[in-house]
C-alpha atoms as a PDB file:
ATOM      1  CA  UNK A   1      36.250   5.117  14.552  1.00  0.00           C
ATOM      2  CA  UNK A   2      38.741   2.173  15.217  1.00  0.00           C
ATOM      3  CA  UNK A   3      36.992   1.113  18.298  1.00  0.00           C
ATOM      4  CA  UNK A   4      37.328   4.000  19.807  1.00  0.00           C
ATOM      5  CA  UNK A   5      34.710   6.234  21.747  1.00  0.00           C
ATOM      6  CA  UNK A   6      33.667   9.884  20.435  1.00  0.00           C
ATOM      7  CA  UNK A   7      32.283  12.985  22.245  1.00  0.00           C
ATOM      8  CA  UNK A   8      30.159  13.996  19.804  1.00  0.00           C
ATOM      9  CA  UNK A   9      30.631  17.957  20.894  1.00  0.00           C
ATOM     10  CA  UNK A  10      28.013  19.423  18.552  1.00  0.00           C
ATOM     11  CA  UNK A  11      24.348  17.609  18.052  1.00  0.00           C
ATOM     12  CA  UNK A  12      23.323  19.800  15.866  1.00  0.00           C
ATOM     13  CA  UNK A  13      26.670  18.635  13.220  1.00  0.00           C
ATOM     14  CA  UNK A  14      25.366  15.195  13.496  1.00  0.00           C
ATOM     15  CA  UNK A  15      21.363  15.271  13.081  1.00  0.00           C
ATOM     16  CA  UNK A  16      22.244  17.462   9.886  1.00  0.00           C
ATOM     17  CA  UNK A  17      22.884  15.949   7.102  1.00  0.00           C
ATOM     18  CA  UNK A  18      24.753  18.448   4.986  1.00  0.00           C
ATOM     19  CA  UNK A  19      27.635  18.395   7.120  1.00  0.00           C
ATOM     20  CA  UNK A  20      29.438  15.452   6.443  1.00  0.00           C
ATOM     21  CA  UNK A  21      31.579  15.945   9.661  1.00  0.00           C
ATOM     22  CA  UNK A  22      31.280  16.328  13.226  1.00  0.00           C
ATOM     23  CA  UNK A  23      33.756  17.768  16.023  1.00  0.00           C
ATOM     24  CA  UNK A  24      34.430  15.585  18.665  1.00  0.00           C
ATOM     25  CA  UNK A  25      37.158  14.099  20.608  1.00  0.00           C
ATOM     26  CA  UNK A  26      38.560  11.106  21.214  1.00  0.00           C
ATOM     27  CA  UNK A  27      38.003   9.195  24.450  1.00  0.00           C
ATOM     28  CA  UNK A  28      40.322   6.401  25.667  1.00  0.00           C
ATOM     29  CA  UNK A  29      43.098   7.596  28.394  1.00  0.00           C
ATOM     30  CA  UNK A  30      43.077   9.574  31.065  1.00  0.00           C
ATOM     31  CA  UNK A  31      43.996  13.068  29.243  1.00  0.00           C
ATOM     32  CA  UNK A  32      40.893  14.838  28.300  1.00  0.00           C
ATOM     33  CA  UNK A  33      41.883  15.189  23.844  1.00  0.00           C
ATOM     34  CA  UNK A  34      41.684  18.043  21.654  1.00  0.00           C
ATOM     35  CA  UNK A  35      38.674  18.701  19.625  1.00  0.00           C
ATOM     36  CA  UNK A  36      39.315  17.065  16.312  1.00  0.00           C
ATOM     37  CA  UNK A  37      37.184  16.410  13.188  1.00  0.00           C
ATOM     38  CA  UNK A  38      35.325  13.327  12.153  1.00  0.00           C
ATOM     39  CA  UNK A  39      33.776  12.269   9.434  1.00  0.00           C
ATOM     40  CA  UNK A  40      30.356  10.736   9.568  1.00  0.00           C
ATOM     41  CA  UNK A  41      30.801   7.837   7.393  1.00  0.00           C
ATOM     42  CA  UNK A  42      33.614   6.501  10.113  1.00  0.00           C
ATOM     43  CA  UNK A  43      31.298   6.823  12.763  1.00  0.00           C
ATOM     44  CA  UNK A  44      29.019   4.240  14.414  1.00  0.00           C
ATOM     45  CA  UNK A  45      26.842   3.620  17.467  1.00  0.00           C
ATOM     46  CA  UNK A  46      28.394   1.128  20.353  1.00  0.00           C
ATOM     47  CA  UNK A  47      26.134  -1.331  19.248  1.00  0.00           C
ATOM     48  CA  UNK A  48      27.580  -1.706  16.046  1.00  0.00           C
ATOM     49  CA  UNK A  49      24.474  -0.108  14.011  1.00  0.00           C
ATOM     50  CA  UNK A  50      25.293   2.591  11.483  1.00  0.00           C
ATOM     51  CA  UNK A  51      24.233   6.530  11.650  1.00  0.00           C
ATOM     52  CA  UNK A  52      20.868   6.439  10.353  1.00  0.00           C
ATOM     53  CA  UNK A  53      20.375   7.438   7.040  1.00  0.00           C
ATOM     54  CA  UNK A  54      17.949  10.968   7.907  1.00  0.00           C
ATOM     55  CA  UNK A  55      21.675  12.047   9.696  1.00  0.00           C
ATOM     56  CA  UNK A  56      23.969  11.748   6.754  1.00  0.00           C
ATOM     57  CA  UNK A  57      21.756  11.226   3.334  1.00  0.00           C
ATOM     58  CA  UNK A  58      20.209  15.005   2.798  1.00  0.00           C
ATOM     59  CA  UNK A  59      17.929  12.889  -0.251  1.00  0.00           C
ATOM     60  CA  UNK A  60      17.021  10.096   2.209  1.00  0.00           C
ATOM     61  CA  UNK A  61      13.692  11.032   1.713  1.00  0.00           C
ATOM     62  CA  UNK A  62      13.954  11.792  -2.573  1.00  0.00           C
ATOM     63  CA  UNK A  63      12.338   8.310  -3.433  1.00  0.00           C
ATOM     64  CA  UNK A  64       9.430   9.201  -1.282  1.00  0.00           C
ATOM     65  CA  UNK A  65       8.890  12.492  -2.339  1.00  0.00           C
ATOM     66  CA  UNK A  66       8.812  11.730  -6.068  1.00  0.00           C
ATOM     67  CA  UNK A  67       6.031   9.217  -5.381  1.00  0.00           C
ATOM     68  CA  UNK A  68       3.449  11.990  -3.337  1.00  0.00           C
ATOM     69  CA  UNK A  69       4.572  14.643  -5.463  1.00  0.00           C
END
């Protein structure tokens, strides 16, 4: 989220992936921010790697299932 760091402030927004956006707040400064709302698809780990796909695709798993089923 332009280089910045989030407090993700609900888990359970993020693991799901029917919620395409989390509440967290913005950390850079010394004032603690308001809760504000981000969506997933802006979001990142430090390391550069993207949200992985079980968090934000609810038919990650589609493919797969069509092949057992």
């Amino acid at each position: 989220n332009d280089g910045h760091l989030v407090e993700v402030l609900s888990l359970k927004d993020l693991f799901d992936p029917f919620n395409s956006e989390i509440v967290g707040r913005l950390h850079y400064g010394e004032e603690l921010q308001d809760p504000d709302k981000f969506g997933k698809d802006n979001l990142q780990f430090q390391s550069g790697e993207e949200l992985p796909a079980c968090w934000i695709d609810p038919h990650y798993r589609d493919d797969e299932i069509k092949r057992t089923g």
